[in-house]
Protein backbone atom coordinates (compact mmCIF):
# COMPACT_ATOMS: atom_id res chain seq x y z
CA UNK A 1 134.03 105.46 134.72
CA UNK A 2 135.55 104.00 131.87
CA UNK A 3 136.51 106.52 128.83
CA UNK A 4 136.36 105.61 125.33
CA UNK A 5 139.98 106.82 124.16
CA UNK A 6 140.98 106.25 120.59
CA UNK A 7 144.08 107.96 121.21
CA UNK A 8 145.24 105.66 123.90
CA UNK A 9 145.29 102.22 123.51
CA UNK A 10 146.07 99.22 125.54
CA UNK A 11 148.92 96.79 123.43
CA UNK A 12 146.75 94.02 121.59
CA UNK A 13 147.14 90.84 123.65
CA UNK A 14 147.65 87.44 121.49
CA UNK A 15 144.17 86.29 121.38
CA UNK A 16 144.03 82.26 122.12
CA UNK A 17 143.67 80.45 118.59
CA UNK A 18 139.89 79.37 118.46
CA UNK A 19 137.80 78.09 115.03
CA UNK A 20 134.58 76.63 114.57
CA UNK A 21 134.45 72.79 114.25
CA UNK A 22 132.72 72.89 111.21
CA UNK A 23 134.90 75.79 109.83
CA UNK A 24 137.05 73.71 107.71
CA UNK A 25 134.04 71.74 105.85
CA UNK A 26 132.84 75.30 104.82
CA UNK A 27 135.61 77.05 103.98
CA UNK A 28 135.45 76.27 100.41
CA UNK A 29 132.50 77.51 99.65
CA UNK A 30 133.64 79.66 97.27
CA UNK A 31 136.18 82.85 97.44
CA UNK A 32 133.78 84.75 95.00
CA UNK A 33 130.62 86.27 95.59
CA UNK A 34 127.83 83.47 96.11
CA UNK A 35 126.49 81.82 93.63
CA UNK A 36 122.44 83.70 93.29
CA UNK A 37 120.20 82.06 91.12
CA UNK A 38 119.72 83.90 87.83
CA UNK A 39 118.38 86.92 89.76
CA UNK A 40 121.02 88.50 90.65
CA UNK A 41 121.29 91.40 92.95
CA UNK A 42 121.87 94.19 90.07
CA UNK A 43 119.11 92.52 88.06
CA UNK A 44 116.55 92.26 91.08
CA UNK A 45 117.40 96.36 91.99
CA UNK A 46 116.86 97.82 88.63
CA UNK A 47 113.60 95.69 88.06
CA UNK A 48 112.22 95.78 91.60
CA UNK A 49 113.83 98.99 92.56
CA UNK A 50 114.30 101.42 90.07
CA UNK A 51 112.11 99.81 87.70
CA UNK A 52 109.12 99.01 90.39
CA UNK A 53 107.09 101.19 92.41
CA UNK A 54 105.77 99.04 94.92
CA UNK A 55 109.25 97.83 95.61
CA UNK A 56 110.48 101.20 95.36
CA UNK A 57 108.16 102.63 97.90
CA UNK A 58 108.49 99.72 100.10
CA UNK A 59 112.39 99.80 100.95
CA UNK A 60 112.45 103.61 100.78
CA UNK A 61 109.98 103.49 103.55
CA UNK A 62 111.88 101.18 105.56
CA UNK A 63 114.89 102.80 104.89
CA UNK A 64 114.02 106.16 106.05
CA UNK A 65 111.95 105.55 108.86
CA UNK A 66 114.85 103.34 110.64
CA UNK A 67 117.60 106.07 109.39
CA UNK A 68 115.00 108.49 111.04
CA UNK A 69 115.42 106.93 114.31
CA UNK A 70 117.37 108.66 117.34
CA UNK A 71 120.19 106.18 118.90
CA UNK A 72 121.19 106.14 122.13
CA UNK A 73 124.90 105.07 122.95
CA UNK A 74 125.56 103.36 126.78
CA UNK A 75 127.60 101.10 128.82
CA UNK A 76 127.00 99.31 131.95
CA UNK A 77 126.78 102.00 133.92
CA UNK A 78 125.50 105.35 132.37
CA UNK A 79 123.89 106.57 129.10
CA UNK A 80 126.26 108.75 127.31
CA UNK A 81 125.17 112.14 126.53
CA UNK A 82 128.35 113.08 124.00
CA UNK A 83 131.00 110.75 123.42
CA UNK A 84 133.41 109.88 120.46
CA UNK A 85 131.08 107.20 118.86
CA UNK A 86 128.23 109.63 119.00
CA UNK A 87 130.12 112.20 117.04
CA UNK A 88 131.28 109.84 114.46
CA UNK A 89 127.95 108.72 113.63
CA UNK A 90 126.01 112.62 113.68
CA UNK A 91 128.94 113.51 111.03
CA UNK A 92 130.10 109.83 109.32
CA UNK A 93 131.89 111.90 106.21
CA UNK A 94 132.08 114.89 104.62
CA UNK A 95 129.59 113.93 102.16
CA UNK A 96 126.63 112.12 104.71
CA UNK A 97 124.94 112.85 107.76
CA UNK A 98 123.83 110.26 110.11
CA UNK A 99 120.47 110.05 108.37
CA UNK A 100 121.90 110.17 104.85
CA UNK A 101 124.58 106.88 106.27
CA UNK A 102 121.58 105.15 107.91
CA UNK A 103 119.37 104.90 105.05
CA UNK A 104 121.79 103.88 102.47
CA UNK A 105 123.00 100.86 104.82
CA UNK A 106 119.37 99.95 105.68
CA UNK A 107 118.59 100.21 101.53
CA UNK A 108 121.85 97.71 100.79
CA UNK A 109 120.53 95.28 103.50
CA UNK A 110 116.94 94.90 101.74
CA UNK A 111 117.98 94.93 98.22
CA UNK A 112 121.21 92.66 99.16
CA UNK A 113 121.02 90.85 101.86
CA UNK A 114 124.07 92.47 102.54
CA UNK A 115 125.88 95.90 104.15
CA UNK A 116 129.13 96.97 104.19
CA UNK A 117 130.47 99.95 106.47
CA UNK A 118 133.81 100.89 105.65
CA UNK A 119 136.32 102.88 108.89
CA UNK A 120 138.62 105.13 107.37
CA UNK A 121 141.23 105.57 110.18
CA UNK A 122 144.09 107.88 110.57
CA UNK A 123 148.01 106.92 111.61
CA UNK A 124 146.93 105.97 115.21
CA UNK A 125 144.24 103.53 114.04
CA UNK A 126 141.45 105.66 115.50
CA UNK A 127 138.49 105.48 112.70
CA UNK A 128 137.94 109.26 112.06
CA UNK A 129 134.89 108.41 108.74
CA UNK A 130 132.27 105.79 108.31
CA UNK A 131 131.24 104.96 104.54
CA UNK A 132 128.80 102.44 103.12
CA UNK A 133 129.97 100.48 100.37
CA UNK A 134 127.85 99.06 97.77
CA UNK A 135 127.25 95.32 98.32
CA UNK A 136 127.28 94.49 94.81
CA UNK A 137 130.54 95.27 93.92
CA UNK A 138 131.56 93.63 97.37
CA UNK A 139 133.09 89.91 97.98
CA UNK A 140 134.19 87.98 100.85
CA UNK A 141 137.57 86.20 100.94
CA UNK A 142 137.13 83.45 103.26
CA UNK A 143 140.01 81.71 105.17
CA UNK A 144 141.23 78.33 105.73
CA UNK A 145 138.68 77.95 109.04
CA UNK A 146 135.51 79.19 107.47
CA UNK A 147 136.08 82.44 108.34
CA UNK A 148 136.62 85.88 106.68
CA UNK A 149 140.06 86.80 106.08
CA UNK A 150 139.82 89.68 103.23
CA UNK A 151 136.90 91.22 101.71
CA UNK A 152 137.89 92.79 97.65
CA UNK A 153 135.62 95.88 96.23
CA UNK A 154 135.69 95.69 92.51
CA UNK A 155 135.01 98.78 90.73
CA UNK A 156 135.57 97.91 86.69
CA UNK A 157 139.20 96.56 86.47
CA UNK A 158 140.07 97.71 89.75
CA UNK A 159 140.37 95.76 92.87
CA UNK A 160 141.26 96.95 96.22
CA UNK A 161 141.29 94.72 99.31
CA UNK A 162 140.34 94.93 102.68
CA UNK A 163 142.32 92.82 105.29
CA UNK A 164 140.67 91.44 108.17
CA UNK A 165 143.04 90.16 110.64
CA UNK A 166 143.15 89.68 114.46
CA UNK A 167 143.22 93.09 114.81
CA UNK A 168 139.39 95.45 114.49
CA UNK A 169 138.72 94.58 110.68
CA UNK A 170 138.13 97.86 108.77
CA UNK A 171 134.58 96.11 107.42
CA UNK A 172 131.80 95.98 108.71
CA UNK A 173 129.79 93.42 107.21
CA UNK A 174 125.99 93.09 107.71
CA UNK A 175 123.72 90.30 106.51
CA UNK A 176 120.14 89.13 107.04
CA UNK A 177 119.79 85.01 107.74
CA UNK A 178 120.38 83.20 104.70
CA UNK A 179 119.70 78.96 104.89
CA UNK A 180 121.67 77.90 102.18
CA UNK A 181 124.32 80.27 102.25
CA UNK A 182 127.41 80.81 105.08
CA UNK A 183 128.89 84.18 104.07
CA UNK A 184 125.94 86.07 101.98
CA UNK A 185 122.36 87.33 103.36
CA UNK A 186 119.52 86.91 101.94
CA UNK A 187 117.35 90.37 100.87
CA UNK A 188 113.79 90.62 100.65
CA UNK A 189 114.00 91.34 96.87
CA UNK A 190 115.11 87.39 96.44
CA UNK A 191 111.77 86.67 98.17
CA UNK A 192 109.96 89.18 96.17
CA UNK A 193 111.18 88.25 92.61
CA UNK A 194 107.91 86.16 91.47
CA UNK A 195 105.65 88.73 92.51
CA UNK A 196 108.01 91.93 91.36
CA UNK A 197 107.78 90.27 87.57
CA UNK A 198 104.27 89.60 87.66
CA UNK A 199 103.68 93.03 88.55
CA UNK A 200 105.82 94.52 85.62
CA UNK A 201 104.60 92.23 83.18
CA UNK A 202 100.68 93.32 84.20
CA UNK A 203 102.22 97.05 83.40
CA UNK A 204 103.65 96.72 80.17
CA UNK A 205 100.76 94.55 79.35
CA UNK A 206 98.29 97.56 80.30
CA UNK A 207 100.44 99.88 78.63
CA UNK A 208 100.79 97.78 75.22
CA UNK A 209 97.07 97.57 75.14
CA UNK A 210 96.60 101.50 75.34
CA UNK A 211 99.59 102.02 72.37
CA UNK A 212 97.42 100.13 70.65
CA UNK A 213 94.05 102.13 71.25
CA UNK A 214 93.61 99.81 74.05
CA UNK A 215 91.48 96.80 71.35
CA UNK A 216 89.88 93.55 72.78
CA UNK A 217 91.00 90.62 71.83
CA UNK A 218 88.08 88.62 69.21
CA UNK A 219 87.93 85.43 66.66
CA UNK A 220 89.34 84.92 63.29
CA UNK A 221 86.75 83.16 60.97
CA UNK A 222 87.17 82.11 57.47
CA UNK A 223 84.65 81.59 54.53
CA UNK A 224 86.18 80.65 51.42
CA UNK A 225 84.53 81.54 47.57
CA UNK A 226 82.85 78.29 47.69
CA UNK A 227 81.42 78.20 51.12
CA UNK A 228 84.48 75.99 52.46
CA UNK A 229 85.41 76.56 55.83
CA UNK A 230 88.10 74.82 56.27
CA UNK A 231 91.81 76.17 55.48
CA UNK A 232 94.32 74.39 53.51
CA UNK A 233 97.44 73.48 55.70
CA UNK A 234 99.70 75.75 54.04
CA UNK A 235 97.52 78.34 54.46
CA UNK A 236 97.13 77.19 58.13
CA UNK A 237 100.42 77.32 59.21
CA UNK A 238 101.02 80.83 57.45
CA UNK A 239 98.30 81.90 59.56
CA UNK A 240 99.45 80.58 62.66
CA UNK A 241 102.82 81.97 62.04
CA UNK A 242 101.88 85.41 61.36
CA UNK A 243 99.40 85.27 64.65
CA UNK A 244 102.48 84.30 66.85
CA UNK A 245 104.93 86.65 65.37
CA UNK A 246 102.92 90.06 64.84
CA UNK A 247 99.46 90.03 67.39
CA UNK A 248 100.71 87.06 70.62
CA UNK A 249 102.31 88.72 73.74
CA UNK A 250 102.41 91.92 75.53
CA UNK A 251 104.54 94.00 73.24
CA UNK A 252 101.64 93.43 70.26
CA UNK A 253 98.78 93.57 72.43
CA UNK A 254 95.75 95.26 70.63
CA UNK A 255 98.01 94.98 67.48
CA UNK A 256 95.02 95.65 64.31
CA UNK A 257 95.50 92.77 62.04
CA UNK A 258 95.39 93.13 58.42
CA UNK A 259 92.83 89.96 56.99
CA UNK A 260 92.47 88.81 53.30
CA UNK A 261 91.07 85.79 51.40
CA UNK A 262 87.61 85.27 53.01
CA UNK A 263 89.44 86.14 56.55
CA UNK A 264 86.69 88.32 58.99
CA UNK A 265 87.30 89.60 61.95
CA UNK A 266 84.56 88.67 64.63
CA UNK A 267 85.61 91.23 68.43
CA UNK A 268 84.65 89.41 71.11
CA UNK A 269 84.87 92.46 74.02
CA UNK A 270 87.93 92.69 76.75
CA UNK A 271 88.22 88.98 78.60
CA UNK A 272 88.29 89.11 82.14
CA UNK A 273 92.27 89.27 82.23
CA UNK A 274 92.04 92.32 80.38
CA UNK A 275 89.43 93.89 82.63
CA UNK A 276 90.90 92.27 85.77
CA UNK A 277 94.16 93.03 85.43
CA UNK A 278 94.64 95.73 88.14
CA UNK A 279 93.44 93.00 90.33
CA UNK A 280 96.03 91.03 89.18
CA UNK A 281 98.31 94.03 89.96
CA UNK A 282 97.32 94.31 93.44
CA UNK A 283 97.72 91.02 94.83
CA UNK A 284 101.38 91.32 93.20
CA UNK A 285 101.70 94.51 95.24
CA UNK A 286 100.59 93.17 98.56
CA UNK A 287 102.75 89.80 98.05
CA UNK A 288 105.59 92.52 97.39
CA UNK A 289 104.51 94.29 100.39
CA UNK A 290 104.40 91.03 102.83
CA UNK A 291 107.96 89.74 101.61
CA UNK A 292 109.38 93.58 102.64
CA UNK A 293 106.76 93.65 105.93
CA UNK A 294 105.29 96.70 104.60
CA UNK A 295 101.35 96.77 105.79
CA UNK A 296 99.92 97.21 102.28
CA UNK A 297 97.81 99.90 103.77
CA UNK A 298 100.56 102.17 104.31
CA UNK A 299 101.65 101.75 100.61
CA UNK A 300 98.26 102.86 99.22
CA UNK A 301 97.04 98.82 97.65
CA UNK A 302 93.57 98.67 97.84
CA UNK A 303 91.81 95.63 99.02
CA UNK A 304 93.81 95.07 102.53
CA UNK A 305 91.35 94.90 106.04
CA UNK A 306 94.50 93.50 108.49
CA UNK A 307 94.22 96.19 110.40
CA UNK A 308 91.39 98.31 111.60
CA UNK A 309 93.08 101.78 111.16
CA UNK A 310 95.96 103.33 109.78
CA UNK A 311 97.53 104.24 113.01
CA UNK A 312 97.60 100.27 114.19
CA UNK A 313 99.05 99.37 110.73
CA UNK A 314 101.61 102.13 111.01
CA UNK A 315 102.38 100.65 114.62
CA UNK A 316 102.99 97.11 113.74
CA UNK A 317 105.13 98.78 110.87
CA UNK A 318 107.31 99.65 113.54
CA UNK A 319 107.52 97.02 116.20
CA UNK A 320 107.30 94.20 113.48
CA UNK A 321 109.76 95.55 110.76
CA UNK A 322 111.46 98.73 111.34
CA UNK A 323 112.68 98.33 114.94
CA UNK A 324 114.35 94.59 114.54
CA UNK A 325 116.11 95.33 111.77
CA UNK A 326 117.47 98.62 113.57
CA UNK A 327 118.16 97.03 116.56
CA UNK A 328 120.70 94.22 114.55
CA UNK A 329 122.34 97.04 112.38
CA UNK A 330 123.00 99.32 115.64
CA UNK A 331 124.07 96.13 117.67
CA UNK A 332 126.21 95.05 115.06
CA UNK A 333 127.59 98.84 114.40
CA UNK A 334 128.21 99.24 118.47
CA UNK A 335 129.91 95.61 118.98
CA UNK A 336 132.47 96.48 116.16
CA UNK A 337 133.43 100.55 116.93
CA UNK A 338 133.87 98.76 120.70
CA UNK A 339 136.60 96.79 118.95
CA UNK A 340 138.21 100.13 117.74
CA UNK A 341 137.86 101.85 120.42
CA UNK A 342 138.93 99.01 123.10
CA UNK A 343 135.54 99.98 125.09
CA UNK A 344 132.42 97.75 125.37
CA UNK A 345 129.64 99.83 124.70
CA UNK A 346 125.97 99.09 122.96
CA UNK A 347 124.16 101.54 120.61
CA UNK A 348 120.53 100.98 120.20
CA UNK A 349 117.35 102.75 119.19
CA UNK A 350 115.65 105.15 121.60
CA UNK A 351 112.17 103.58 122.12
CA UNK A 352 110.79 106.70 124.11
CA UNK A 353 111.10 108.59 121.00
CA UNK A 354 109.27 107.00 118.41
CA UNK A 355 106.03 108.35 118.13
CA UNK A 356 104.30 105.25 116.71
CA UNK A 357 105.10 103.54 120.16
CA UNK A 358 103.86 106.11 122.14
CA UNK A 359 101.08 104.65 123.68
CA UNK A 360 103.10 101.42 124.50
CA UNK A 361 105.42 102.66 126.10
CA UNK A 362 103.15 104.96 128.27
CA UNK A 363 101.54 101.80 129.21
CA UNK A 364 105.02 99.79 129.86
CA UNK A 365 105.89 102.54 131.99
CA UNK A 366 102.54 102.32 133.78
CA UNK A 367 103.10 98.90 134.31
CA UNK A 368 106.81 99.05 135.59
CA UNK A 369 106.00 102.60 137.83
CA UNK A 370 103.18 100.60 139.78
CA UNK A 371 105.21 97.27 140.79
CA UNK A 372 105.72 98.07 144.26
CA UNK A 373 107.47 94.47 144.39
CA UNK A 374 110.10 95.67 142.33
CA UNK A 375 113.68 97.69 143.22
CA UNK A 376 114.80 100.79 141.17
CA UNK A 377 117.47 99.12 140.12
CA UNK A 378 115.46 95.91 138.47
CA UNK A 379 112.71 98.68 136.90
CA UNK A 380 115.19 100.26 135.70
CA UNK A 381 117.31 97.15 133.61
CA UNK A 382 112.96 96.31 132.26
CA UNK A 383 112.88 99.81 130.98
CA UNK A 384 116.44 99.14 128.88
CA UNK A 385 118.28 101.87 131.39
CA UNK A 386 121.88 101.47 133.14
CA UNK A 387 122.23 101.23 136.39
CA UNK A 388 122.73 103.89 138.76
CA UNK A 389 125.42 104.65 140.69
CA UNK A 390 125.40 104.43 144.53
CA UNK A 391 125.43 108.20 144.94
CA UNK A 392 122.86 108.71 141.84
CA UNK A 393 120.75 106.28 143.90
CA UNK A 394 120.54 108.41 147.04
């Protein structure tokens, strides 16, 4: 059996010079970070992250129930119970666990689009920490074929810059599908954006109304000394002007007006926007919800009959959101320590352990146990196990 050794490895062969056709068409795309629409990444987090909590609750959910996940590490041939990869990611860095690493990776990737793990390696090239790095201050140096040559973290006026040769690149770099874009991901926040503003804007529209004793909105009507009704232009447009500058928009909402010459003051009640606006809240929570592939059920929005229970919503939680986005970030993960390490091995989520999945995998392994047309071996690679061996077999 093969053995993952850091400490001895093989002399790095000259690897035969291949590139993407279309390689050279993209490759000046741009050396900076990509070009985002006026949203940008920092903007979208502090407004739909800090500053949001549907959005809030929605990635930190994500986050920690796929950082909460146990991983299993194996190779063709056996499932390894300790092994240098394993001990790396229980203890990353001094400062993280494996949890702690997990969910700050799974939080860049849904308010990026984008993670970066960083391999601090000693003198023999054997990576010894694993750190995240933030995405935002993160951008990728691409080559003359297309592809990534250097990635630069900017932190104020200082640069530092991450080579990535023919050799294992010390980056990791993670991104969701993006159609328009050939080195950046796109993050569910971008998707979200519409929704995230028309839910702050309903808040600070509640919350002007009750700084201002919470008044409904009414009619203006004038009566002049001589029974005229009309107002003179001047007049007009001074009252237009003061309308639009002291009692129009969120920030004067309720805003008592002060009235004079033959001006009265006729409340009408709340309108139905100002009565309706928690509705108006909720379906921006549940489109926030849907573009993150929360179940709006689990984040407390009323109105939502998808599923009949919490237990199937919690389920599809799972199996719909949580595990593919695991399974890519541990694939990714395993594919590029192999390249340290000179071993082919996969790391993946344990599936027997998640409790959500219980009952589906009971019934897999119902299913599999009872096809008597099937050899160990074959019921085995369904279930996502090695092999055996010839004398584990026996």
């Amino acid at each position: 059996m093969a053995v993952f050794d850091f400490l001895k490895r093989a002399e790095a062969q000259a690897p035969e010079a291949k590139a993407s056709a279309t390689g050279p068409v993209i490759a000046y795309h741009g050396s900076g970070r990509v070009a985002w629409s006026p949203r940008d990444s920092v903007s979208l987090t502090r407004t739909g992250f800090s500053g949001n909590p549907v959005g809030f609750r929605a990635v930190k959910l994500i986050a920690e129930a796929a950082a909460a996940l146990p991983l299993v590490l194996q190779d063709a041939n056996c499932r390894f119970e300790s092994h240098p990869v394993l001990d790396l990611i229980t203890r990353p860095n001094p400062l993280q666990g494996r949890a702690e690493l997990f969910e700050a990776l799974y939080g860049q990737l849904l308010l990026t689009g984008n993670a970066y793990v960083e391999a601090v390696s000693d003198g023999e090239g054997r990576p010894v920490e694993l750190h995240v790095l933030r995405s935002d201050r993160m951008s990728l140096v691409p080559g003359a074929d297309g592809w990534p040559v250097a990635y630069d973290y900017t932190v104020g006026a200082k640069k530092h810059r991450f080579h990535a040769g023919e050799s294992a690149s010390p980056i990791c770099h993670i991104r969701n599908f993006h159609p328009q874009d050939d080195h950046y991901g796109l993050s569910a926040m971008q998707a979200a954006a519409s929704a995230i503003d028309v839910h702050n804007a309903a808040s600070a529209w509640s919350k002007a109304l009750l700084d201002n004793a919470a008044r409904p909105s009414g009619a203006i009507v004038y009566r002049g000394a001589d029974g005229e009704g009309t107002l003179s232009a001047d007049q007009y447009d001074r009252l237009l002007a003061e309308m639009e500058a002291y009692h129009m928009g969120a920030r004067n909402a309720g805003r008592p007006m002060l009235l004079e010459g033959g001006l009265d003051w006729k409340p009408m009640g709340f309108s139905p926007s100002d009565m309706e606006f928690h509705k108006t809240k909720d379906s921006a929570a549940r489109e926030i919800a849907t573009a993150f592939g929360v179940p709006p059920m689990l984040l407390g929005v009323p109105g939502e009959a998808t599923y009949a229970n919490y237990q199937e919503a919690n389920r599809a939680f799972y199996r719909l959101t949580v595990l593919p986005m695991v399974g890519k970030v541990t694939a990714a993960l395993g594919h590029w320590l192999s390249g340290h390490g000179g071993e082919a091995v996969t790391l993946k989520p344990d599936l027997d352990q998640v409790p959500a999945l219980a009952a589906e995998r009971d019934q897999q392994w119902r299913r599999v146990a009872e096809a008597d047309f099937l050899t160990q071996g074959e019921k085995r690679a369904l279930l996502g196990l090695p092999r055996l061996s010839e004398d584990d077999a026996e």
